[in-house]
PDB file of N, CA and C in Angstrom:
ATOM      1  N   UNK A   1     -21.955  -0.186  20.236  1.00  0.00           N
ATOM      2  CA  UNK A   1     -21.217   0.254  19.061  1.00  0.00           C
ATOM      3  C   UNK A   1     -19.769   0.482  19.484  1.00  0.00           C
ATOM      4  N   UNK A   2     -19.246  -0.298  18.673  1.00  0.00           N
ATOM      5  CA  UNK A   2     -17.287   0.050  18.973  1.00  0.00           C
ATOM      6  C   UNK A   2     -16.605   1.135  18.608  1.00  0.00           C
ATOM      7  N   UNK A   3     -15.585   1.444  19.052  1.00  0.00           N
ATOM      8  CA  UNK A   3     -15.042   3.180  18.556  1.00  0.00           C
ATOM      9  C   UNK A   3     -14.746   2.868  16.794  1.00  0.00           C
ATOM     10  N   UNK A   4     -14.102   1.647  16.421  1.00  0.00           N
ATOM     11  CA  UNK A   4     -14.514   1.967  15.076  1.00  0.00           C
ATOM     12  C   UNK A   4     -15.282   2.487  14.317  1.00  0.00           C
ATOM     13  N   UNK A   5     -16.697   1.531  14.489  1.00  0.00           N
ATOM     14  CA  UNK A   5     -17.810   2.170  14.009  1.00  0.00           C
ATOM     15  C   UNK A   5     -17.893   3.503  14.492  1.00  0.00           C
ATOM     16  N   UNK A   6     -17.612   4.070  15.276  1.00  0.00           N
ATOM     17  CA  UNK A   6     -18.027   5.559  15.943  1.00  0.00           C
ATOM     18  C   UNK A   6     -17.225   5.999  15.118  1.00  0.00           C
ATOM     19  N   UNK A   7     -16.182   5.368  15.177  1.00  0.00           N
ATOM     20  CA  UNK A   7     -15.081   7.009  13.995  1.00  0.00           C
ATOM     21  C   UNK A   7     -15.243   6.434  12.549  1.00  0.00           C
ATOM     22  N   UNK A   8     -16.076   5.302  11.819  1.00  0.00           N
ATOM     23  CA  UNK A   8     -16.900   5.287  10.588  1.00  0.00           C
ATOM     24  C   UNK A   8     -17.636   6.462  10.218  1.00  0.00           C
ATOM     25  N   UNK A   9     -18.675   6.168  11.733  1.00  0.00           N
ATOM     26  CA  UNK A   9     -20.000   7.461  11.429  1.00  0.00           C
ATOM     27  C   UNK A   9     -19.534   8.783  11.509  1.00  0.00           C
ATOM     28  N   UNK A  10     -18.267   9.102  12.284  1.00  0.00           N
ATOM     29  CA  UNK A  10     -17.837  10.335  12.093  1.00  0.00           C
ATOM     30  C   UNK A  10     -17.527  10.827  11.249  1.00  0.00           C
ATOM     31  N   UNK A  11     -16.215  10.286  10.155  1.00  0.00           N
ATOM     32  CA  UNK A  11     -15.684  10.349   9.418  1.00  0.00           C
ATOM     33  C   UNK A  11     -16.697  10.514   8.242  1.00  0.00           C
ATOM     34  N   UNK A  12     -17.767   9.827   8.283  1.00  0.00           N
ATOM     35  CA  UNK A  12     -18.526   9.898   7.053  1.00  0.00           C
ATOM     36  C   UNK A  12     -19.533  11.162   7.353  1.00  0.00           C
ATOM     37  N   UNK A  13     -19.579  11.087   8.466  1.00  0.00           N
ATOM     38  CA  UNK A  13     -20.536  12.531   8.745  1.00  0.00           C
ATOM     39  C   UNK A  13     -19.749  13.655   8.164  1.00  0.00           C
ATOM     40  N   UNK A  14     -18.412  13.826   9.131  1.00  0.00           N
ATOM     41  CA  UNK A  14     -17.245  14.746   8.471  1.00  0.00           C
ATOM     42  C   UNK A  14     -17.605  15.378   6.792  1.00  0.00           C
ATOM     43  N   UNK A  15     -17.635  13.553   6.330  1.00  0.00           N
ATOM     44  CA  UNK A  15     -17.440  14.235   4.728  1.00  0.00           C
ATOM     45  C   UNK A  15     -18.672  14.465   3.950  1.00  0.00           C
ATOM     46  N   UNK A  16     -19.958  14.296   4.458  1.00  0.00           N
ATOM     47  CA  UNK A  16     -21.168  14.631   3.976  1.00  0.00           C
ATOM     48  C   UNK A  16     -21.158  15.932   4.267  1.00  0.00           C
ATOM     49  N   UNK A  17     -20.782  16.275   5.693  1.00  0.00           N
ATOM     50  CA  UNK A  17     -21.001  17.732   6.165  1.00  0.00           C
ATOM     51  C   UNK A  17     -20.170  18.990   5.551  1.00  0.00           C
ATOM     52  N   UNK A  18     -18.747  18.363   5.194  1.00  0.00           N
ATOM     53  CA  UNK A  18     -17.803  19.214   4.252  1.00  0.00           C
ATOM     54  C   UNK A  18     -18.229  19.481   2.757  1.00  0.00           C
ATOM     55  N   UNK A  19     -18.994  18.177   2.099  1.00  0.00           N
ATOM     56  CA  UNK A  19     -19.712  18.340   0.872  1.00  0.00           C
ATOM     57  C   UNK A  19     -20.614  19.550   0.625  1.00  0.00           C
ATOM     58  N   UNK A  20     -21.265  19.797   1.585  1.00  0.00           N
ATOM     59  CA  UNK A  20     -22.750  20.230   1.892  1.00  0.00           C
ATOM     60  C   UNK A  20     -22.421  21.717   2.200  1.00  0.00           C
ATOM     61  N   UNK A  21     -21.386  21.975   2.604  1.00  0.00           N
ATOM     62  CA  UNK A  21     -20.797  23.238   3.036  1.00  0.00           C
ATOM     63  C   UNK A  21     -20.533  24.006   1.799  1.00  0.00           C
ATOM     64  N   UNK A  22     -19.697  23.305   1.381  1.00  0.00           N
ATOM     65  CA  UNK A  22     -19.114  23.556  -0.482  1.00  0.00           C
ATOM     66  C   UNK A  22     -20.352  24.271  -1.111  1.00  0.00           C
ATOM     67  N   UNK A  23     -21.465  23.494  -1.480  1.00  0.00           N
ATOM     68  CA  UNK A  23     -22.293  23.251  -2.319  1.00  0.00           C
ATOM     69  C   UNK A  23     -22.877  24.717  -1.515  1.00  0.00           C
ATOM     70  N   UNK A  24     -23.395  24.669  -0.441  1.00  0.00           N
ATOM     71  CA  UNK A  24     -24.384  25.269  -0.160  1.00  0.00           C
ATOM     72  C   UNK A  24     -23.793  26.373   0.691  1.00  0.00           C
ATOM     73  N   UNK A  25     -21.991  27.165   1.053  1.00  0.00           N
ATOM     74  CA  UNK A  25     -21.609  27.910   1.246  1.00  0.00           C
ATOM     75  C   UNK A  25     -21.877  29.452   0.627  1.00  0.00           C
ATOM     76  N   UNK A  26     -22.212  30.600   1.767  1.00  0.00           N
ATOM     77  CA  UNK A  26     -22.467  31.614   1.058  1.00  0.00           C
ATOM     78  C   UNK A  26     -21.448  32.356   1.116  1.00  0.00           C
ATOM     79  N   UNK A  27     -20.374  31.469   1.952  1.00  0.00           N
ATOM     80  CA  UNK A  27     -18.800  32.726   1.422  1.00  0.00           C
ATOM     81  C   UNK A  27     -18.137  32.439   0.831  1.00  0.00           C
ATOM     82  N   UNK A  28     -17.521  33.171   0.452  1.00  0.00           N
ATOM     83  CA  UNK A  28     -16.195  32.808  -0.624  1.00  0.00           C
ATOM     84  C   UNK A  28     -15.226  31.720  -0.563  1.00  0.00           C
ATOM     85  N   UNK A  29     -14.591  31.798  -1.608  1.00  0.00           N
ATOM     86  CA  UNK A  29     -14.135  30.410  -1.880  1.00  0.00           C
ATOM     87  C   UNK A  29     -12.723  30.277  -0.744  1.00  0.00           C
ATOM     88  N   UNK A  30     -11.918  31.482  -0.291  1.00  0.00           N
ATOM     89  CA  UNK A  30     -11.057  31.251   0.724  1.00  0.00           C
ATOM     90  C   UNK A  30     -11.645  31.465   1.910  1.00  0.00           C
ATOM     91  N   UNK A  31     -12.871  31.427   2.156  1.00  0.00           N
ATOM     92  CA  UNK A  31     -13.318  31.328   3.892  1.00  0.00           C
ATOM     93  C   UNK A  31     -14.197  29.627   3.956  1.00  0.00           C
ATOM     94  N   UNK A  32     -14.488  29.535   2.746  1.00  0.00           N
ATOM     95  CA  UNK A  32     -14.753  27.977   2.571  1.00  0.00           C
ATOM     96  C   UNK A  32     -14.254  26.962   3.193  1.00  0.00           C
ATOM     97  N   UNK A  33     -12.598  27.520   2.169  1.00  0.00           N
ATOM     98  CA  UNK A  33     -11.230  26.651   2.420  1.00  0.00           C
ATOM     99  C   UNK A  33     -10.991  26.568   3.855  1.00  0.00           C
ATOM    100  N   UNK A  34     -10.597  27.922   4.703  1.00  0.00           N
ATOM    101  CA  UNK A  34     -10.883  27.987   5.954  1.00  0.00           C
ATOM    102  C   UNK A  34     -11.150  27.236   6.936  1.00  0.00           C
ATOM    103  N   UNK A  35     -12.291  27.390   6.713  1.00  0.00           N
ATOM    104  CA  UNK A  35     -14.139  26.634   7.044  1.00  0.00           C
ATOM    105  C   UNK A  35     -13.159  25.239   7.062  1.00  0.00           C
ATOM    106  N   UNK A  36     -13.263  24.843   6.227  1.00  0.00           N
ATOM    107  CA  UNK A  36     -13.215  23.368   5.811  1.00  0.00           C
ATOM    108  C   UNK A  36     -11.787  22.818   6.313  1.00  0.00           C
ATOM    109  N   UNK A  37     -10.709  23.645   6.080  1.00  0.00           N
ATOM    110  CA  UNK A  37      -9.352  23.263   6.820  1.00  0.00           C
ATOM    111  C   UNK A  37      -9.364  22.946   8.375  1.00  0.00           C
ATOM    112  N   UNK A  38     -10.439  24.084   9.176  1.00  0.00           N
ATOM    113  CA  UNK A  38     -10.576  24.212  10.411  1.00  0.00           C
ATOM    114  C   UNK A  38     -11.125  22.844  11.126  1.00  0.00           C
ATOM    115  N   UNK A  39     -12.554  22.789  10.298  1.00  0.00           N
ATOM    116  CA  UNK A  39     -13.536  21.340  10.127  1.00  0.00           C
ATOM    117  C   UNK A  39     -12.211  19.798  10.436  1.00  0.00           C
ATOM    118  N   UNK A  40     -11.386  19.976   9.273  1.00  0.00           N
ATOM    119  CA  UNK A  40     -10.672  18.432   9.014  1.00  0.00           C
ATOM    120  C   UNK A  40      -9.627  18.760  10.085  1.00  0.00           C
ATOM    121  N   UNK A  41      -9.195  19.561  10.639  1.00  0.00           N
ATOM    122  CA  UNK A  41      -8.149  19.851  11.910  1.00  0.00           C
ATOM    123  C   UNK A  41      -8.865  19.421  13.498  1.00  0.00           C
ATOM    124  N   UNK A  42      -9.550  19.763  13.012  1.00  0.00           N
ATOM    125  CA  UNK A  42     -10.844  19.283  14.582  1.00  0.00           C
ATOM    126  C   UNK A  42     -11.022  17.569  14.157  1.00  0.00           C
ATOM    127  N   UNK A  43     -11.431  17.464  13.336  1.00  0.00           N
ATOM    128  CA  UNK A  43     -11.402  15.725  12.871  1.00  0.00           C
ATOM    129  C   UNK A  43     -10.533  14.956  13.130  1.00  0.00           C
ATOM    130  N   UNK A  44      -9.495  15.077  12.719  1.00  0.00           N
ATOM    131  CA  UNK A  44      -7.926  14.737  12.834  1.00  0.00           C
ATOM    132  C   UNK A  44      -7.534  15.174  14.420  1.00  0.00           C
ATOM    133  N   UNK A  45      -7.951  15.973  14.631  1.00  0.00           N
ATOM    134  CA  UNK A  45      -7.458  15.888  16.704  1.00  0.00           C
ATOM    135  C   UNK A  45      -8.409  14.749  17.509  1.00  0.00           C
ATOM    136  N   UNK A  46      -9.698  15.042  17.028  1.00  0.00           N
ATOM    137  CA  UNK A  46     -10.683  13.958  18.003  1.00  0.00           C
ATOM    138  C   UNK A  46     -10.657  12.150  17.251  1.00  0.00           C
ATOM    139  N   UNK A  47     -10.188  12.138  15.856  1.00  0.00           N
ATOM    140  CA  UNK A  47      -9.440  10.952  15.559  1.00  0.00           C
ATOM    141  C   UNK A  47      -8.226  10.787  16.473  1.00  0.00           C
ATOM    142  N   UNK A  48      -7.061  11.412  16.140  1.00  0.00           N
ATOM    143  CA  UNK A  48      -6.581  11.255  17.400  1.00  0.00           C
ATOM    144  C   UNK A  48      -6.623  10.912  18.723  1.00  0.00           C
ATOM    145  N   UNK A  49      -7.122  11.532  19.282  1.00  0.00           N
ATOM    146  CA  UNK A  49      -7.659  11.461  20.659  1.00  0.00           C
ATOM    147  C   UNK A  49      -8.321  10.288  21.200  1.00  0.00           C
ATOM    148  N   UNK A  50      -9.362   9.887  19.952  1.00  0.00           N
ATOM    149  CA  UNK A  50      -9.542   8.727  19.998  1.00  0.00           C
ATOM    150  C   UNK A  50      -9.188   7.290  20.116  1.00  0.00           C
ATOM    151  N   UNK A  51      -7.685   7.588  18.895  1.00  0.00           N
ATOM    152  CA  UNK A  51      -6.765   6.140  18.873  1.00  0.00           C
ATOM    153  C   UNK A  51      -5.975   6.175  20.570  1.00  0.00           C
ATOM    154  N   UNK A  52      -5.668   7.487  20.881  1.00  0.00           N
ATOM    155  CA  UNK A  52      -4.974   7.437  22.293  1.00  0.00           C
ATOM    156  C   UNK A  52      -5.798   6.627  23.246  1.00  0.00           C
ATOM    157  N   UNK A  53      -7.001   6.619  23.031  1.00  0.00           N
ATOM    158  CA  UNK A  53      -8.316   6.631  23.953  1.00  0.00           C
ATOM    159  C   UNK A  53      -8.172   5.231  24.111  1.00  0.00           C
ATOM    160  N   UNK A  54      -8.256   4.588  22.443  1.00  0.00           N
ATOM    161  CA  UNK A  54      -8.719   3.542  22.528  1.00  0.00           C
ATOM    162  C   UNK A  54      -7.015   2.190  22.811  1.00  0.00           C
ATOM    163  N   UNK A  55      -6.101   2.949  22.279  1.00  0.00           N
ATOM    164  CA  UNK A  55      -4.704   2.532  22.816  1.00  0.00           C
ATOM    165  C   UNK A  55      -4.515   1.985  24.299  1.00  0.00           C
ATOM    166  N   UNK A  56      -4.480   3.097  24.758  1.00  0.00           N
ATOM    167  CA  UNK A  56      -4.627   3.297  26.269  1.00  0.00           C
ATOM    168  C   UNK A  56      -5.927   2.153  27.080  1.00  0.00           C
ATOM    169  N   UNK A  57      -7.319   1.651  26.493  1.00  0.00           N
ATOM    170  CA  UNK A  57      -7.736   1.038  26.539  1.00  0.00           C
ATOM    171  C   UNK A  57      -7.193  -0.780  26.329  1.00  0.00           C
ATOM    172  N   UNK A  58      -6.664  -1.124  25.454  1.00  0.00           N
ATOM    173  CA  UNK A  58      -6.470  -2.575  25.036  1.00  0.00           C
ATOM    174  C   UNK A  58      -4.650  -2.579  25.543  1.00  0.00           C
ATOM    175  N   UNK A  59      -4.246  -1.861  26.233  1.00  0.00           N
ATOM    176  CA  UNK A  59      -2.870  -1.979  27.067  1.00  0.00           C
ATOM    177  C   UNK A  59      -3.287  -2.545  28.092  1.00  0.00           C
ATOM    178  N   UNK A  60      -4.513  -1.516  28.831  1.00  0.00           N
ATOM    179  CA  UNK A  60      -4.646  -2.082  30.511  1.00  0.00           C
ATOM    180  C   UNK A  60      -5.577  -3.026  30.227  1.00  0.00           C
ATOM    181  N   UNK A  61      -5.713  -3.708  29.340  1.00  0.00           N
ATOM    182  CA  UNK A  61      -7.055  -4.890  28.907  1.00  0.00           C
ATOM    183  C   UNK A  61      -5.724  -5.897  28.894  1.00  0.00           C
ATOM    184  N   UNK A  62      -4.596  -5.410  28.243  1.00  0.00           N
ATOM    185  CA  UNK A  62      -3.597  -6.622  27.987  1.00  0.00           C
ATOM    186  C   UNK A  62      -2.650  -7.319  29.077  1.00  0.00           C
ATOM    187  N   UNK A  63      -2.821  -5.839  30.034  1.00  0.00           N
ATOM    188  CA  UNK A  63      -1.522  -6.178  30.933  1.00  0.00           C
ATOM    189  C   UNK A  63      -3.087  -7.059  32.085  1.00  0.00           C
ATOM    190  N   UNK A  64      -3.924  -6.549  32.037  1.00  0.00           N
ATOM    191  CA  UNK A  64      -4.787  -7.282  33.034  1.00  0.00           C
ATOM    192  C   UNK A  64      -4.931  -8.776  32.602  1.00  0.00           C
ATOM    193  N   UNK A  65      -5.256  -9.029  31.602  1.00  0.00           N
ATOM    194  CA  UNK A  65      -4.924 -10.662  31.046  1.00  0.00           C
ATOM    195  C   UNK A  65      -3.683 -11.145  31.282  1.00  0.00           C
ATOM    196  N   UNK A  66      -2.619 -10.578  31.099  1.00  0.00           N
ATOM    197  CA  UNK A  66      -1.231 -10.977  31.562  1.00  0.00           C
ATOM    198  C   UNK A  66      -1.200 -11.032  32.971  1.00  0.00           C
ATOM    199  N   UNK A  67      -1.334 -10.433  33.855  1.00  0.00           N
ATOM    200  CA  UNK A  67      -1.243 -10.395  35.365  1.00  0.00           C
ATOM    201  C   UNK A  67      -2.521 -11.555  35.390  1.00  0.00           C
ATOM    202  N   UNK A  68      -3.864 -11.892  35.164  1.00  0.00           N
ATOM    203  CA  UNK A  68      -4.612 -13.199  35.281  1.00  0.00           C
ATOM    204  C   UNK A  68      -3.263 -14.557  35.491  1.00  0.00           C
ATOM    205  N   UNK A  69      -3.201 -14.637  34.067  1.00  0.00           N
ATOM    206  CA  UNK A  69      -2.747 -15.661  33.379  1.00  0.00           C
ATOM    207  C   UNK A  69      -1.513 -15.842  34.565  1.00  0.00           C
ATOM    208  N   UNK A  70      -0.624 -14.710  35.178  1.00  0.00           N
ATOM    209  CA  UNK A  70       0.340 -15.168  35.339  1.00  0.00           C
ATOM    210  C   UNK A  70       0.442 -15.632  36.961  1.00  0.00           C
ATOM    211  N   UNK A  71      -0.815 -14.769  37.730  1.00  0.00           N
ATOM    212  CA  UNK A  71      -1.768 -15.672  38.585  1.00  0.00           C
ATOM    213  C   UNK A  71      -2.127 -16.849  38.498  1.00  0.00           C
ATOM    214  N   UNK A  72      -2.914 -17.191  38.070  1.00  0.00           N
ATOM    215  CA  UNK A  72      -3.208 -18.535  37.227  1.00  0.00           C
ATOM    216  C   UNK A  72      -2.201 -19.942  37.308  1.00  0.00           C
ATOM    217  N   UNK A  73      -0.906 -19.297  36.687  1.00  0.00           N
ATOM    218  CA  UNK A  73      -0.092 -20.261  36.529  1.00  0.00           C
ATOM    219  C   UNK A  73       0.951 -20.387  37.939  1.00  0.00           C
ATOM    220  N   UNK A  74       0.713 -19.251  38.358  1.00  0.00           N
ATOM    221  CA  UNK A  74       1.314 -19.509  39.662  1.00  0.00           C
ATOM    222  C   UNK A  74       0.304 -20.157  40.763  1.00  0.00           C
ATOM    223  N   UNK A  75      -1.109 -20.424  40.822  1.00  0.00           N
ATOM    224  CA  UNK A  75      -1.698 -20.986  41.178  1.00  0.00           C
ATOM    225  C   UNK A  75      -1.648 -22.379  40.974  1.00  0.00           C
ATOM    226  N   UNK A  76      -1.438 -22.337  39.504  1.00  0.00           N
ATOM    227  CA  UNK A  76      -1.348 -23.884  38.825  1.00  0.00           C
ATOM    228  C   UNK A  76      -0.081 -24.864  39.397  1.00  0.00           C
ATOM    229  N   UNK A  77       0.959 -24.087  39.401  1.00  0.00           N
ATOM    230  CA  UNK A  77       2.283 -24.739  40.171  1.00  0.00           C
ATOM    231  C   UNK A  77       2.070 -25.010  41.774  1.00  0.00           C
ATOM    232  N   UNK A  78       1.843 -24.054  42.327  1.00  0.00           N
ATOM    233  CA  UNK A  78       1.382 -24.024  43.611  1.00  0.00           C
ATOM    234  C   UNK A  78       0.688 -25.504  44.223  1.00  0.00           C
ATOM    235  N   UNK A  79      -0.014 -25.790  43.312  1.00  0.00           N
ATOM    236  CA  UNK A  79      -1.203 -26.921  43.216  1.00  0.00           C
ATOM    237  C   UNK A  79      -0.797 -28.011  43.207  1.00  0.00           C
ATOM    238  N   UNK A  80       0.557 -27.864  41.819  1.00  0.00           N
ATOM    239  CA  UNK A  80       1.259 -29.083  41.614  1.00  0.00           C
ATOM    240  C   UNK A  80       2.223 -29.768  42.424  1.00  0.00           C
ATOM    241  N   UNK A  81       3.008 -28.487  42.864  1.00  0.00           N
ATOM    242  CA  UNK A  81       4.166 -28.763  44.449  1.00  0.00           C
ATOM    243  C   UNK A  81       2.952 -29.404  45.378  1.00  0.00           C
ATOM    244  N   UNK A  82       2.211 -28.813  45.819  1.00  0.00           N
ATOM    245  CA  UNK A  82       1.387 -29.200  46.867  1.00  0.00           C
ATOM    246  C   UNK A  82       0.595 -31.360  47.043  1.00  0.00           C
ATOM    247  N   UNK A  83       0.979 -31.546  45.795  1.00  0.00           N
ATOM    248  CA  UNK A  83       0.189 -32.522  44.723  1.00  0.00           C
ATOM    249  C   UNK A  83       1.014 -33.533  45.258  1.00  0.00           C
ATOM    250  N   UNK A  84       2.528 -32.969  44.907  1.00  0.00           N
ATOM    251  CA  UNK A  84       3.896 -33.860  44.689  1.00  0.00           C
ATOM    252  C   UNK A  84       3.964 -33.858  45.896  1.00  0.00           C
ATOM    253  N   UNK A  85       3.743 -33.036  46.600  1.00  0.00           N
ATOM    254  CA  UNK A  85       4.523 -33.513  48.923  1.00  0.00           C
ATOM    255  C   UNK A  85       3.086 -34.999  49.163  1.00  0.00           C
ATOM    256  N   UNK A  86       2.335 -34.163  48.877  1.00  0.00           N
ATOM    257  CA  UNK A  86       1.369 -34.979  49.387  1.00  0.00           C
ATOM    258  C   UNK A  86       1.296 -36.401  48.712  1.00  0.00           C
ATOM    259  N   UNK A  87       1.597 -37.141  47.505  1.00  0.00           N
ATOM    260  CA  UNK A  87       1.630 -38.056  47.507  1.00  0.00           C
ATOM    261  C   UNK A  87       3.703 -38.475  47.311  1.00  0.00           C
ATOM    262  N   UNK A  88       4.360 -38.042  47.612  1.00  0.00           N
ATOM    263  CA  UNK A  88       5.607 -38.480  47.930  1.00  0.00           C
ATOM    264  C   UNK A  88       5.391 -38.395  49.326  1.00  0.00           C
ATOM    265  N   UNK A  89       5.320 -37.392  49.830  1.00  0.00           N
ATOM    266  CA  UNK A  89       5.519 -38.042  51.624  1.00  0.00           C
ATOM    267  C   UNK A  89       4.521 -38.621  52.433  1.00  0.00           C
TER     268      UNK A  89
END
């Protein structure tokens, strides 16, 4: 499962669980609010945390394909000089 889907199921958990609070809260309507402000502040940090997570992930995924590739092509030249002595001299 990809962090998308993970912060799908969160997010939707989030808002079933905030529903359910409402409905079935036995305190008042400003410890609710509270409740529920506190809830979407914790959401919004580990969303966060997450995009950093997953940021920080597909950089060193990018720069590692870039450093391949640029291996690669310096291999590829390497090959080709080597190509050109050998049938010129």
């Amino acid at each position: 499962m990809n962090n998308s889907n993970k912060m799908l199921w969160f997010v939707a958990g989030a808002s079933i669980g905030a529903t359910l609070a409402i409905l079935f809260a036995p305190q008042s309507g400003e410890e609710t609010r509270r409740f529920l402000g506190e809830q979407a502040r914790k959401g919004r940090d580990k969303l966060a945390d997450a995009s950093r997570g997953a940021y920080g992930k597909s950089r060193d995924l990018f720069d590692r394909g870039r450093d391949l590739a640029d291996e690669a092509a310096d291999m590829m030249e390497e090959g080709m000089d080597r190509a050109r002595r050998t049938f010129q001299g």
